[in-house]
C-alpha atoms as a PDB file:
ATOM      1  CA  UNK A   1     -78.257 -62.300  31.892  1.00  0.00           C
ATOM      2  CA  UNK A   2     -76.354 -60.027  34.081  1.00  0.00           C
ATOM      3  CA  UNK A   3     -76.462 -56.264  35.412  1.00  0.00           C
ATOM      4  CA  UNK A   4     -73.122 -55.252  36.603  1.00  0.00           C
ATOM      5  CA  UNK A   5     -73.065 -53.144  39.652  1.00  0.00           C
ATOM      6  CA  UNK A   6     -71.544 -49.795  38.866  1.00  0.00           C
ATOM      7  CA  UNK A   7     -72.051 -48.713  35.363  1.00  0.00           C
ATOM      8  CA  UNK A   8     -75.598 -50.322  34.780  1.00  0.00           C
ATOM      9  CA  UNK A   9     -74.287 -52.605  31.640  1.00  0.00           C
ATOM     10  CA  UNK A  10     -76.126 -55.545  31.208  1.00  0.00           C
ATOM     11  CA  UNK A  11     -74.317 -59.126  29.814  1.00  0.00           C
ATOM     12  CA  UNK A  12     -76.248 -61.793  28.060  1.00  0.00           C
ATOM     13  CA  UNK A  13     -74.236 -64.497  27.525  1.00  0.00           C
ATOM     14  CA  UNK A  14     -75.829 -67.937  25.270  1.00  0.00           C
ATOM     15  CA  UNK A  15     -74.303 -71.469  24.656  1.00  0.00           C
ATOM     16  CA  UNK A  16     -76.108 -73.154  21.499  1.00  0.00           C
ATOM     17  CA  UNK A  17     -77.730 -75.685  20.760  1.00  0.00           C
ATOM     18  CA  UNK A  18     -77.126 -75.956  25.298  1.00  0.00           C
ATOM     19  CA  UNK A  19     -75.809 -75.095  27.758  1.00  0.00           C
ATOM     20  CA  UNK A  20     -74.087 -78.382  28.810  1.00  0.00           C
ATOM     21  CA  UNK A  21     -73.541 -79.228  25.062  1.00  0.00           C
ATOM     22  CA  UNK A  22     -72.258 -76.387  23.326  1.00  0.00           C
ATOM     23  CA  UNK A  23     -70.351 -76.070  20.771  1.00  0.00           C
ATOM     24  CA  UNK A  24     -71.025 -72.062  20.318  1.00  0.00           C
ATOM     25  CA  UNK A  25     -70.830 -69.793  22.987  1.00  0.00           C
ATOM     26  CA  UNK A  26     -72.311 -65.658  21.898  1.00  0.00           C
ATOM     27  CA  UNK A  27     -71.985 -62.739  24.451  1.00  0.00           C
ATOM     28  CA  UNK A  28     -73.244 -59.771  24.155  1.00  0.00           C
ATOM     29  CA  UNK A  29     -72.798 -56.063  26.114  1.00  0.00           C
ATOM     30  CA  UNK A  30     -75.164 -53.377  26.364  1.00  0.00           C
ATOM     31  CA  UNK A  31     -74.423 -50.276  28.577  1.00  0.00           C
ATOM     32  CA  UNK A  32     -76.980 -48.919  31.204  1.00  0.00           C
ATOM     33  CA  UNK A  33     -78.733 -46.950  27.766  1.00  0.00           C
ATOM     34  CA  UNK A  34     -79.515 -50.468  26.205  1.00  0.00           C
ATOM     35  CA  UNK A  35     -76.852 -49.536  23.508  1.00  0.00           C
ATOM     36  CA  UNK A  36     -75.051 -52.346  22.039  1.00  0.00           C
ATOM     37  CA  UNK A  37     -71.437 -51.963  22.700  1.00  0.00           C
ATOM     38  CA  UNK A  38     -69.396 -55.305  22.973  1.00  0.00           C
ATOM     39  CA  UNK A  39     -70.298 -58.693  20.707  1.00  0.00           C
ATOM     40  CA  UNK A  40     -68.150 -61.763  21.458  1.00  0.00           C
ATOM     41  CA  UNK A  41     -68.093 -65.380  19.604  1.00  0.00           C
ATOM     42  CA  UNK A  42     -66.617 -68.762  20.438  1.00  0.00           C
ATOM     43  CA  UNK A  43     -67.242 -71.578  18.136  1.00  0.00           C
ATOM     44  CA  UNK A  44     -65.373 -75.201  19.532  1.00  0.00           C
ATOM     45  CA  UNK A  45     -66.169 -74.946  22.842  1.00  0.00           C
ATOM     46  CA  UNK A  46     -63.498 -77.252  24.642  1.00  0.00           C
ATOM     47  CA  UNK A  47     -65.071 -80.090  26.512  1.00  0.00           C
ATOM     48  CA  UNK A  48     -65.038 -79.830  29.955  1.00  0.00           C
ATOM     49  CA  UNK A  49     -67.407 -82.490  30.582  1.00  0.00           C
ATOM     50  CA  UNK A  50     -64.326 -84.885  32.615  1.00  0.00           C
ATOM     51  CA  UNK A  51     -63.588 -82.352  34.963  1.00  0.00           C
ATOM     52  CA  UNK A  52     -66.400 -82.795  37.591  1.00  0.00           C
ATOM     53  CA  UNK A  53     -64.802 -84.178  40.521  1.00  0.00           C
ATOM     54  CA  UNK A  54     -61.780 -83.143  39.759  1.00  0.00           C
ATOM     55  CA  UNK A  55     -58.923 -80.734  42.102  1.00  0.00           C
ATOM     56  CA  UNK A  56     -59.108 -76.880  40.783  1.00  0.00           C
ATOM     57  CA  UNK A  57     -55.448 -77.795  39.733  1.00  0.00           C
ATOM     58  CA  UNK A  58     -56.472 -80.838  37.778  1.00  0.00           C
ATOM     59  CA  UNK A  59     -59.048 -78.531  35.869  1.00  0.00           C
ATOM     60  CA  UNK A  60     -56.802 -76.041  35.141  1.00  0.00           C
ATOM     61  CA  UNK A  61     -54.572 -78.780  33.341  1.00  0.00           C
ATOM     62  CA  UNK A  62     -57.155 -80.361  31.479  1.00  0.00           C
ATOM     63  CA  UNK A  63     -58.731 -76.327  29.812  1.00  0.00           C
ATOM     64  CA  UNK A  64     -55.311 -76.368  29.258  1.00  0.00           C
ATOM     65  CA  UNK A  65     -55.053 -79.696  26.868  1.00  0.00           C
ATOM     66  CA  UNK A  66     -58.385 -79.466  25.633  1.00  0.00           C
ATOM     67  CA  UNK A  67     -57.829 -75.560  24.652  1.00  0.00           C
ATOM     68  CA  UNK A  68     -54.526 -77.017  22.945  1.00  0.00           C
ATOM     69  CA  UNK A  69     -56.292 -79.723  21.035  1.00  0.00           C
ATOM     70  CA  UNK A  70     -60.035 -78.196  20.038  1.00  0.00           C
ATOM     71  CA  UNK A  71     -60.196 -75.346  17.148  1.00  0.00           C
ATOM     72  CA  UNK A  72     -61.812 -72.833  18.256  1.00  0.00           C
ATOM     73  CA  UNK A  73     -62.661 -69.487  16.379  1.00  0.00           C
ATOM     74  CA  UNK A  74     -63.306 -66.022  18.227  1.00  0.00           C
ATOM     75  CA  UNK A  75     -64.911 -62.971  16.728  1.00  0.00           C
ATOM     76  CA  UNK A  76     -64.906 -59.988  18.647  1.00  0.00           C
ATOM     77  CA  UNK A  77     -66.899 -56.934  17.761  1.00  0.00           C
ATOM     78  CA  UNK A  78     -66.316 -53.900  19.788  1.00  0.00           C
ATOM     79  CA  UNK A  79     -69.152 -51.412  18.764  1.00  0.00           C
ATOM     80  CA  UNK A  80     -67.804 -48.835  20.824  1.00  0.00           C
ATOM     81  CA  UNK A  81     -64.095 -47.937  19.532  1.00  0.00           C
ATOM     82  CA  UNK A  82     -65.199 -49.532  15.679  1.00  0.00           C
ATOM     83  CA  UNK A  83     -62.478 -52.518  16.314  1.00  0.00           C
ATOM     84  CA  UNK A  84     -63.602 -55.978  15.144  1.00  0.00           C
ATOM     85  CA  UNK A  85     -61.430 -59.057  15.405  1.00  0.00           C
ATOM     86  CA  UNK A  86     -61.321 -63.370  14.589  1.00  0.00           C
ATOM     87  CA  UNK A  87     -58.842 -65.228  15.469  1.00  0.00           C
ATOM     88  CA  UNK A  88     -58.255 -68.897  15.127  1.00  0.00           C
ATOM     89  CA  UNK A  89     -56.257 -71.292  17.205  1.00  0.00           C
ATOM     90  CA  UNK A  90     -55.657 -74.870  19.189  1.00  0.00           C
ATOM     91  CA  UNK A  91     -55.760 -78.479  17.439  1.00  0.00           C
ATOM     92  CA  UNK A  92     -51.900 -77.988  17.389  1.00  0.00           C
ATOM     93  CA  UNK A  93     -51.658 -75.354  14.176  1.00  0.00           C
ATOM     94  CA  UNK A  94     -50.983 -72.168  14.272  1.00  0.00           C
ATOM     95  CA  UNK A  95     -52.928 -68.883  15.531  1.00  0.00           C
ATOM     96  CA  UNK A  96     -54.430 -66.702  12.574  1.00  0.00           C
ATOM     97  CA  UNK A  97     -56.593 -63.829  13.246  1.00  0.00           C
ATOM     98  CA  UNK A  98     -57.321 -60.705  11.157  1.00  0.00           C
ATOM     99  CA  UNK A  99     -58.697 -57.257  12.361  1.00  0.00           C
ATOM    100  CA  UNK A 100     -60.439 -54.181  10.751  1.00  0.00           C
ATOM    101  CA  UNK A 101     -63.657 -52.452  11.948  1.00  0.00           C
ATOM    102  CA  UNK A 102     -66.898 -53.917  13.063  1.00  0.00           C
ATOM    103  CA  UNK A 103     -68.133 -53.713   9.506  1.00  0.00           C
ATOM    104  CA  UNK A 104     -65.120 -55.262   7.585  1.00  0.00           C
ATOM    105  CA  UNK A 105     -65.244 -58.156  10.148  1.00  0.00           C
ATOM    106  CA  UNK A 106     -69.290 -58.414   9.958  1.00  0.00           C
ATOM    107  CA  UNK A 107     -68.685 -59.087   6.278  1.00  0.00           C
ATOM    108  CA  UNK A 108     -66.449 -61.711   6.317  1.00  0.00           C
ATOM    109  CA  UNK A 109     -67.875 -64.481   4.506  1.00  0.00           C
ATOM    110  CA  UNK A 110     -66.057 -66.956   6.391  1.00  0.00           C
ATOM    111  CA  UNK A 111     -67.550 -66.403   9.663  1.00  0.00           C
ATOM    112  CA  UNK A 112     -71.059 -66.343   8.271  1.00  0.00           C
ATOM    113  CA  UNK A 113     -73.460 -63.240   8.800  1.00  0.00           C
ATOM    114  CA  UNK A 114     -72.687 -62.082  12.848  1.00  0.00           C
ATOM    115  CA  UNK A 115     -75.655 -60.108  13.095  1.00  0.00           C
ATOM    116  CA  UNK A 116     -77.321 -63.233  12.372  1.00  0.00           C
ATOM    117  CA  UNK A 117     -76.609 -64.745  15.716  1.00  0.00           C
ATOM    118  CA  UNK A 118     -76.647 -61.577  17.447  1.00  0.00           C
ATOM    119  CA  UNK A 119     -80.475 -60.561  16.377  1.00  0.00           C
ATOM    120  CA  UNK A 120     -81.221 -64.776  17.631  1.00  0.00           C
ATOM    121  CA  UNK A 121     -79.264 -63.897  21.378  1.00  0.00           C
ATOM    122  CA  UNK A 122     -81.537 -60.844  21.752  1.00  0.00           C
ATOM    123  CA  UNK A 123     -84.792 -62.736  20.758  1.00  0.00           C
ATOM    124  CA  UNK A 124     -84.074 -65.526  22.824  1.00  0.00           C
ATOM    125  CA  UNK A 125     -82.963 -62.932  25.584  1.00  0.00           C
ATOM    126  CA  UNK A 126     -85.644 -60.401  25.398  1.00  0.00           C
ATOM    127  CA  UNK A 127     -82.599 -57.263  24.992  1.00  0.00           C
END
């Protein structure tokens, strides 16, 4: 969890089932009220695991292939303007994403129930 200097927002960012083994990664915004205003998602979480050790230009090459080659789907809910967006991309196919507002996304039956994961981060998080 983080408070940003400044504007009083607070960040709580989770990686399931851990940290070092994720596969999921869920952030989530609140501004200095404790209103919700930002929801992010990242399932395929590249492995990074071969890059300890390595030159900051050898780990910027290897998030590069590993971005390229793992699937990876983003959902992005921004409470604030109503905006709401998934996108898929890597394992060499091409990028889809659809937007709408936070509700039309939420409901997509693809990316299973949102508010699902969102109600565990702020459990787990005490937010």
């Amino acid at each position: 969890m983080t408070r940003t200097t400044g504007s009083g927002a607070t960040v709580v960012t989770a990686f399931f089932p851990a940290r070092l083994k994720a596969v999921m990664q869920v952030s989530v915004t609140f501004d200095s009220a404790g209103r919700l205003v930002r929801y992010s998602e990242q399932r395929g979480i590249p492995d990074m695991s071969a890059a300890k050790g390595m030159k900051i230009e050898q780990v910027d090459s290897l998030r590069r292939a590993q971005q390229a080659k793992t699937r990876t789907t983003t959902v992005s809910l921004d409470y604030a303007i109503d905006q709401g967006m998934a996108i898929n991309r890597g394992d060499n196919r091409p990028v889809t994403a659809v937007m709408g507002t936070v509700r039309e996304i939420e409901r997509l039956q693809q990316l299973g129930p949102p508010s699902a994961r969102l109600d565990r981060v702020r459990k787990l998080c005490g937010v």
